[in-house]
PDB file of N, CA and C in Angstrom:
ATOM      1  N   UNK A   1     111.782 -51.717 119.001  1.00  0.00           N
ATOM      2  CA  UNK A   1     111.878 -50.284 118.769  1.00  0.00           C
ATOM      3  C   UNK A   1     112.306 -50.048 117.317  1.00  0.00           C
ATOM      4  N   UNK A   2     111.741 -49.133 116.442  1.00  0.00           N
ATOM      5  CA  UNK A   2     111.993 -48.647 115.430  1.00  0.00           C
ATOM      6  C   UNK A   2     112.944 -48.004 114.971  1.00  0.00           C
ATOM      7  N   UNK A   3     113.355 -47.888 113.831  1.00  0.00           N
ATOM      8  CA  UNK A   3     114.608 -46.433 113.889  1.00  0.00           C
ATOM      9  C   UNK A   3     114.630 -46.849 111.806  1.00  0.00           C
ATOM     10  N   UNK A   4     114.692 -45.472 112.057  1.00  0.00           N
ATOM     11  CA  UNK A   4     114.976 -44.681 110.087  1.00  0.00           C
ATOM     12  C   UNK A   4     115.605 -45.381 109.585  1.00  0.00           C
ATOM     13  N   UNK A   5     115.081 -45.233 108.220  1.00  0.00           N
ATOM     14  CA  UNK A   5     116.011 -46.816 107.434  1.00  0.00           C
ATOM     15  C   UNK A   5     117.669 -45.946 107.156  1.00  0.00           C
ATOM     16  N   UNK A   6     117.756 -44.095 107.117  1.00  0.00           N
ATOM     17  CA  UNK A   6     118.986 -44.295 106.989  1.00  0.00           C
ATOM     18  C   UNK A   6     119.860 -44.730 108.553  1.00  0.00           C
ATOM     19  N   UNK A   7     119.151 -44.900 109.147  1.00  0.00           N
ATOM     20  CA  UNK A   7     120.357 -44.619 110.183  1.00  0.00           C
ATOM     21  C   UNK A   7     121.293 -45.911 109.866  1.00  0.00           C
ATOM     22  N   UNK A   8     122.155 -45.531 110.535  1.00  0.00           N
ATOM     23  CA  UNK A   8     123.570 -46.703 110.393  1.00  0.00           C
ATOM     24  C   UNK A   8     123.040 -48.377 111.176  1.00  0.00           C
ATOM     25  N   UNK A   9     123.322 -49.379 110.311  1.00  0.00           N
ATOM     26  CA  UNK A   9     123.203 -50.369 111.294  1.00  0.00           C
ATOM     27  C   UNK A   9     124.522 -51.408 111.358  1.00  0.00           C
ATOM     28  N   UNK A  10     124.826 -51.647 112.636  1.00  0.00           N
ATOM     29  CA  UNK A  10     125.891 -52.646 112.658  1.00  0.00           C
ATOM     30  C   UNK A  10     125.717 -54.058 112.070  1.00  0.00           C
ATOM     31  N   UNK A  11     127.017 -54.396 111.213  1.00  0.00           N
ATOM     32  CA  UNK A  11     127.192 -55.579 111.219  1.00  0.00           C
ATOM     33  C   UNK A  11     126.557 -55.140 109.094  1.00  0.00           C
ATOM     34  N   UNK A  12     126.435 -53.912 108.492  1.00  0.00           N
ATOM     35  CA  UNK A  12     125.746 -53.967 107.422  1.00  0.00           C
ATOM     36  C   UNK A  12     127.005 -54.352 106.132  1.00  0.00           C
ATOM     37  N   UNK A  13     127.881 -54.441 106.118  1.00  0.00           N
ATOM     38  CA  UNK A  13     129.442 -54.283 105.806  1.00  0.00           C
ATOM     39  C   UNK A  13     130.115 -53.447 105.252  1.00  0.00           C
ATOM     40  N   UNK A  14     130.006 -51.956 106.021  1.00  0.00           N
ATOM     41  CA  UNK A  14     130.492 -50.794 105.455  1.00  0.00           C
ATOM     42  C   UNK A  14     131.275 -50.675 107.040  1.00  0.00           C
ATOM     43  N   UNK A  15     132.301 -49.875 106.650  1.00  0.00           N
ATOM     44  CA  UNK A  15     133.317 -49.587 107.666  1.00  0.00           C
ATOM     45  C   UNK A  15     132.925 -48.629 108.825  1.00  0.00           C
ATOM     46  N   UNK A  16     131.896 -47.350 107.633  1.00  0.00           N
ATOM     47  CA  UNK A  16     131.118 -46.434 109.048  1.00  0.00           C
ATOM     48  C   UNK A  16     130.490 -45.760 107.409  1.00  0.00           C
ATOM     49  N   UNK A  17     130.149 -44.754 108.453  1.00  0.00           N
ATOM     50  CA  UNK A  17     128.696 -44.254 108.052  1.00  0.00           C
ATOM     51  C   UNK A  17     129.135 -43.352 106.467  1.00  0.00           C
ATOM     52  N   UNK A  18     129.942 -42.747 106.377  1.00  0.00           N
ATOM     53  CA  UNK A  18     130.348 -42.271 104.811  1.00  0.00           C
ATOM     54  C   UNK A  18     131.063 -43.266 103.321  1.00  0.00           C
ATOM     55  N   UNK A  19     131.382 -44.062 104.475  1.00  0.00           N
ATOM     56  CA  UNK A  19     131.952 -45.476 103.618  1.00  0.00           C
ATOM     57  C   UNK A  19     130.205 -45.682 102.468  1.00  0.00           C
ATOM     58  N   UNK A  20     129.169 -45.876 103.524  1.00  0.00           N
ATOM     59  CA  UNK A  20     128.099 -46.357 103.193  1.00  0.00           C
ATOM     60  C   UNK A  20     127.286 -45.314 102.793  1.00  0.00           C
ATOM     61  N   UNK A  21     127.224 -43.940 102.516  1.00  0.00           N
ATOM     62  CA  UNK A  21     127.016 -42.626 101.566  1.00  0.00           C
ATOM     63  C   UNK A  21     127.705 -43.128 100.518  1.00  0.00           C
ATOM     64  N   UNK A  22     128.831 -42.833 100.838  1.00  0.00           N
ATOM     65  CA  UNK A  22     129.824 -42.927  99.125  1.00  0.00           C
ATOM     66  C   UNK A  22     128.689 -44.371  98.205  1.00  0.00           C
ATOM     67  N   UNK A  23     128.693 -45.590  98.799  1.00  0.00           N
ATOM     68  CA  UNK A  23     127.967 -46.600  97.921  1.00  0.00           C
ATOM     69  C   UNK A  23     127.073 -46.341  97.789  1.00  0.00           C
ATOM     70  N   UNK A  24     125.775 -45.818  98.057  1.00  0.00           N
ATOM     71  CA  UNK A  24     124.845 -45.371  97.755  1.00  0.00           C
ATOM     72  C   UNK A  24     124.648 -44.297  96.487  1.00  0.00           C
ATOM     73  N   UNK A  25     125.608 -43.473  97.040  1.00  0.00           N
ATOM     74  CA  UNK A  25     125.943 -42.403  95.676  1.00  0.00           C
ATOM     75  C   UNK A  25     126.003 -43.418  94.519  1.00  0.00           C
ATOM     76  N   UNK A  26     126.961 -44.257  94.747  1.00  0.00           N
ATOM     77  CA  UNK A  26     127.466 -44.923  93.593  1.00  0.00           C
ATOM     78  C   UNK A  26     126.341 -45.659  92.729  1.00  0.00           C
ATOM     79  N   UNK A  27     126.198 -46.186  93.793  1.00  0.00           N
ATOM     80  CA  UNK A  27     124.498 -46.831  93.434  1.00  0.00           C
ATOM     81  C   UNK A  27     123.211 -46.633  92.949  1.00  0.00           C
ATOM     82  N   UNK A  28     123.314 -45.044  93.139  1.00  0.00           N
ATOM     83  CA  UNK A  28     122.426 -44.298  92.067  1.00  0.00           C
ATOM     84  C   UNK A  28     122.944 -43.305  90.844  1.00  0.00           C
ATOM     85  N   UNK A  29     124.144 -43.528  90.999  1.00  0.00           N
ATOM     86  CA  UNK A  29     124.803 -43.047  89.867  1.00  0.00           C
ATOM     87  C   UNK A  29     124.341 -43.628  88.539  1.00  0.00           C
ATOM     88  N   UNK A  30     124.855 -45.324  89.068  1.00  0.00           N
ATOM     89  CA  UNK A  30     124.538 -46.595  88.200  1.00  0.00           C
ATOM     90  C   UNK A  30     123.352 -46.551  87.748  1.00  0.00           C
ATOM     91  N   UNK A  31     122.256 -46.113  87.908  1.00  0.00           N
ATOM     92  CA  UNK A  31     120.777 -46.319  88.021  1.00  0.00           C
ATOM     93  C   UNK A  31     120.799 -45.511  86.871  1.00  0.00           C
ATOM     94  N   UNK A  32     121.509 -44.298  87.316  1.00  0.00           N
ATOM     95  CA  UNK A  32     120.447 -43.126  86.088  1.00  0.00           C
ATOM     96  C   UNK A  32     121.468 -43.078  85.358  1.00  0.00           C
ATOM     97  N   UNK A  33     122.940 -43.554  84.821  1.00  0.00           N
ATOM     98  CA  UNK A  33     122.982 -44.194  83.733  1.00  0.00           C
ATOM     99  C   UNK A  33     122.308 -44.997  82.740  1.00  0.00           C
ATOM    100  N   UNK A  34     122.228 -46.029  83.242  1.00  0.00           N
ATOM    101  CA  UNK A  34     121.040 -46.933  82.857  1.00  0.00           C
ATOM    102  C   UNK A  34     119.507 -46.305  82.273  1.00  0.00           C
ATOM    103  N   UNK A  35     118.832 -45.412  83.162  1.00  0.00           N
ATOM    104  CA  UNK A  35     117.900 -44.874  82.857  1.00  0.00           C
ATOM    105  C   UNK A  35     117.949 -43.527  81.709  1.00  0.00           C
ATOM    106  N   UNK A  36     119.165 -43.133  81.446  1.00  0.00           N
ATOM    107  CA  UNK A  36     119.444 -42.083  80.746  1.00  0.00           C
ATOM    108  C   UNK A  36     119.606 -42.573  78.919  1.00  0.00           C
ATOM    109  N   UNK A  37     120.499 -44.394  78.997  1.00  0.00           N
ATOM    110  CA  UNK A  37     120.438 -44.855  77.648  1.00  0.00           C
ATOM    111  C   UNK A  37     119.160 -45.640  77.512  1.00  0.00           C
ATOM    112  N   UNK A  38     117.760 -45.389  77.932  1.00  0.00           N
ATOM    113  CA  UNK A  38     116.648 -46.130  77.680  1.00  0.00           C
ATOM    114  C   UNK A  38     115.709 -45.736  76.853  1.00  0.00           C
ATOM    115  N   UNK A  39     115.543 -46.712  75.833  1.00  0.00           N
ATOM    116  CA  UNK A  39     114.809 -45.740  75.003  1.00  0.00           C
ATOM    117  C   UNK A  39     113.879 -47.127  74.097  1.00  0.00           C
ATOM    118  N   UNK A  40     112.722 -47.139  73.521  1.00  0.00           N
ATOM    119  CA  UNK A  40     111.609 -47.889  73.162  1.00  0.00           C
ATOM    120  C   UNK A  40     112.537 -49.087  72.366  1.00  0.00           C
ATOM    121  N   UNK A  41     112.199 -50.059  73.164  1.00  0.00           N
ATOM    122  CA  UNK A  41     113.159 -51.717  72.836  1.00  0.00           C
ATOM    123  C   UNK A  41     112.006 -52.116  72.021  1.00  0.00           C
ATOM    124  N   UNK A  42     112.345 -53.282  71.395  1.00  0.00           N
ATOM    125  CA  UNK A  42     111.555 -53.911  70.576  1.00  0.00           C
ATOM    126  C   UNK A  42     110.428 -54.679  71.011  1.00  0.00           C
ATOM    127  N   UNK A  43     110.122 -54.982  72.410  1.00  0.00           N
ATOM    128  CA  UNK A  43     108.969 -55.624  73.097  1.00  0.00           C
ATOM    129  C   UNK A  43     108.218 -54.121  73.531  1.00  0.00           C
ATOM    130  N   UNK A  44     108.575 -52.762  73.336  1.00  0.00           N
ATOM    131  CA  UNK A  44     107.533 -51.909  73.786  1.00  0.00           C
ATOM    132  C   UNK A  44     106.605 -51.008  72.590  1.00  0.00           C
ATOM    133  N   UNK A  45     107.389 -52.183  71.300  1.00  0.00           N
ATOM    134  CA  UNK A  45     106.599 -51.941  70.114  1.00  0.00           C
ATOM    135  C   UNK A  45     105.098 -52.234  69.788  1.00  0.00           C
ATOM    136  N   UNK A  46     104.405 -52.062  69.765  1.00  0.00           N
ATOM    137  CA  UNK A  46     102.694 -52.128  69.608  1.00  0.00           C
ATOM    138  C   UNK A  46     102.255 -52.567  68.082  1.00  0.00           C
ATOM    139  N   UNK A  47     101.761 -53.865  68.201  1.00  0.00           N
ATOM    140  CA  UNK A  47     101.141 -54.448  67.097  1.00  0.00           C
ATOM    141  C   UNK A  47      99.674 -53.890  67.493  1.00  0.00           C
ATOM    142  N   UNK A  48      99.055 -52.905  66.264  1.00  0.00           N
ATOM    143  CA  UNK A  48      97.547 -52.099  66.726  1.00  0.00           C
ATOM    144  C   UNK A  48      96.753 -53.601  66.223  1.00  0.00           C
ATOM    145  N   UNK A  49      95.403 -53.437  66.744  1.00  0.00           N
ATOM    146  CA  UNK A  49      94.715 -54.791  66.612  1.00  0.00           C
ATOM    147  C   UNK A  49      93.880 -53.811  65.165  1.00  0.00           C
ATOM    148  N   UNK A  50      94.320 -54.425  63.741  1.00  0.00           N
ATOM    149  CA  UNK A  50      93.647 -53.785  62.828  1.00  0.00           C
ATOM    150  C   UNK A  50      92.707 -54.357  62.524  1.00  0.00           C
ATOM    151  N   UNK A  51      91.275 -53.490  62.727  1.00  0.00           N
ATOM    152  CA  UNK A  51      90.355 -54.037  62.343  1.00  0.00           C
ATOM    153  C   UNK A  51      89.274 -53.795  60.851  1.00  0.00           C
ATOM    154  N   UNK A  52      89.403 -55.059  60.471  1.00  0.00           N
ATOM    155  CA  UNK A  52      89.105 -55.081  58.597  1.00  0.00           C
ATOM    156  C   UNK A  52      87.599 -54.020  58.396  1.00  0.00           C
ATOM    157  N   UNK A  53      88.321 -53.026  57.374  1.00  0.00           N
ATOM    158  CA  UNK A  53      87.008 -52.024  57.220  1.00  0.00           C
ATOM    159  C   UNK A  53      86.055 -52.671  56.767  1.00  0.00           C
ATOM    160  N   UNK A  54      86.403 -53.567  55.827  1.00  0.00           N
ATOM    161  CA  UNK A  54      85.172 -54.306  54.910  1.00  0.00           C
ATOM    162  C   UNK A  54      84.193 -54.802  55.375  1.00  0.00           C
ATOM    163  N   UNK A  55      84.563 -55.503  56.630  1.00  0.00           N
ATOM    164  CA  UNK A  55      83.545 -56.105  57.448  1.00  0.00           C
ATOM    165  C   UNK A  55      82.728 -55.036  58.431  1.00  0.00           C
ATOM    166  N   UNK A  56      83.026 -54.020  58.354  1.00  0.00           N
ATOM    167  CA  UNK A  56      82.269 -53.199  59.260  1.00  0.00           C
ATOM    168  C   UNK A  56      81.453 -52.430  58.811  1.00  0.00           C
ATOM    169  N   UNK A  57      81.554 -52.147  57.507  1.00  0.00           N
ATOM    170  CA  UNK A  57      81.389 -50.584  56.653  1.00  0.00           C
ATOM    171  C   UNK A  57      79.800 -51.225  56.401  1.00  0.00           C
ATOM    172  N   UNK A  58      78.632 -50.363  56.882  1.00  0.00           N
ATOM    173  CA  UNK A  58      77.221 -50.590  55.941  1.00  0.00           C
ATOM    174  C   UNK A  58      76.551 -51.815  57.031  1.00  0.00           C
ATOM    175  N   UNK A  59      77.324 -51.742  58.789  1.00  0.00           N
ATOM    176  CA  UNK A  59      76.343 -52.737  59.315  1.00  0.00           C
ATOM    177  C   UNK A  59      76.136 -51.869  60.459  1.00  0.00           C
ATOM    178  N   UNK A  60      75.650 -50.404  60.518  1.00  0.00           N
ATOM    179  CA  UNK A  60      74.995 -50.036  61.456  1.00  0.00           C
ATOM    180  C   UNK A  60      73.563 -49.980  61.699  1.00  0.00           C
ATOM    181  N   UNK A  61      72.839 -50.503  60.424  1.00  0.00           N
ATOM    182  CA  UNK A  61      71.834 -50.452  60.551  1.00  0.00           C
ATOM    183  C   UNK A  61      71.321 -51.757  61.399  1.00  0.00           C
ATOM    184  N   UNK A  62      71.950 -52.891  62.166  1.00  0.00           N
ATOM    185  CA  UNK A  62      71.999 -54.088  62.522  1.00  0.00           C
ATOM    186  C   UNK A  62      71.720 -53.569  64.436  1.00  0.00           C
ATOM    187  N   UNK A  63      72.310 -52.753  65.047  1.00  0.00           N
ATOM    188  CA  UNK A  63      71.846 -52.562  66.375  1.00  0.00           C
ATOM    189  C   UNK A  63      71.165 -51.653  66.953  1.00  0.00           C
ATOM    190  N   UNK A  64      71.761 -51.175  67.621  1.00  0.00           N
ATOM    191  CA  UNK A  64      71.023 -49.822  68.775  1.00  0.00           C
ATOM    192  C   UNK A  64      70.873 -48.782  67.604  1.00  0.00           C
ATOM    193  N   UNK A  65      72.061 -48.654  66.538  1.00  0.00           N
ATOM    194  CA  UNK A  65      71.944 -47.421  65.773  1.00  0.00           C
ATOM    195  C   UNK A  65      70.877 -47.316  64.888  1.00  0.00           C
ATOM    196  N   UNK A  66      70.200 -47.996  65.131  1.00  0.00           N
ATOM    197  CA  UNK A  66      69.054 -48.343  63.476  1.00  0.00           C
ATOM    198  C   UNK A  66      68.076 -47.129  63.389  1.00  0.00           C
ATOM    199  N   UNK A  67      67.745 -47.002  64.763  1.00  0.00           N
ATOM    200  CA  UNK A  67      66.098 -46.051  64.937  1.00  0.00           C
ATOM    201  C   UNK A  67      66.318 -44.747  65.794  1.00  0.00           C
ATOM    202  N   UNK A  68      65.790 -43.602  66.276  1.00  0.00           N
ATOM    203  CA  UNK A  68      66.036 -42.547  66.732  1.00  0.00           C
ATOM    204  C   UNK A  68      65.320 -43.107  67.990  1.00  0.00           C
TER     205      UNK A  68
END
């Protein structure tokens, strides 16, 4: 038989059922701290893939673009 993930379960190690509110609170307190000092780290920096004009400039006449 099924039952809601809040409901209370024995044996979870909270004393009763507001014991285990209060940690939860707490527990997302912690979270959106965390989420509140987050801000672009040095791995979410973007190296753009630059691609050399020189080699491109004056070769459209080479594919699909050549003819109408």
């Amino acid at each position: 038989m099924s039952r809601p993930r809040s409901e209370f379960v024995p044996g979870e190690g909270f004393k009763d059922k507001p014991q285990k509110e209060q940690a939860i609170k707490l527990f997302k307190k912690s979270d959106n701290k965390r989420n509140k000092d987050a801000r672009r780290g040095e791995s979410d920096r973007v190296i753009p893939t630059l691609k050399p004009k020189h080699l491109f400039s004056g070769k459209r006449s080479s594919g699909k673009t050549d003819r109408r």
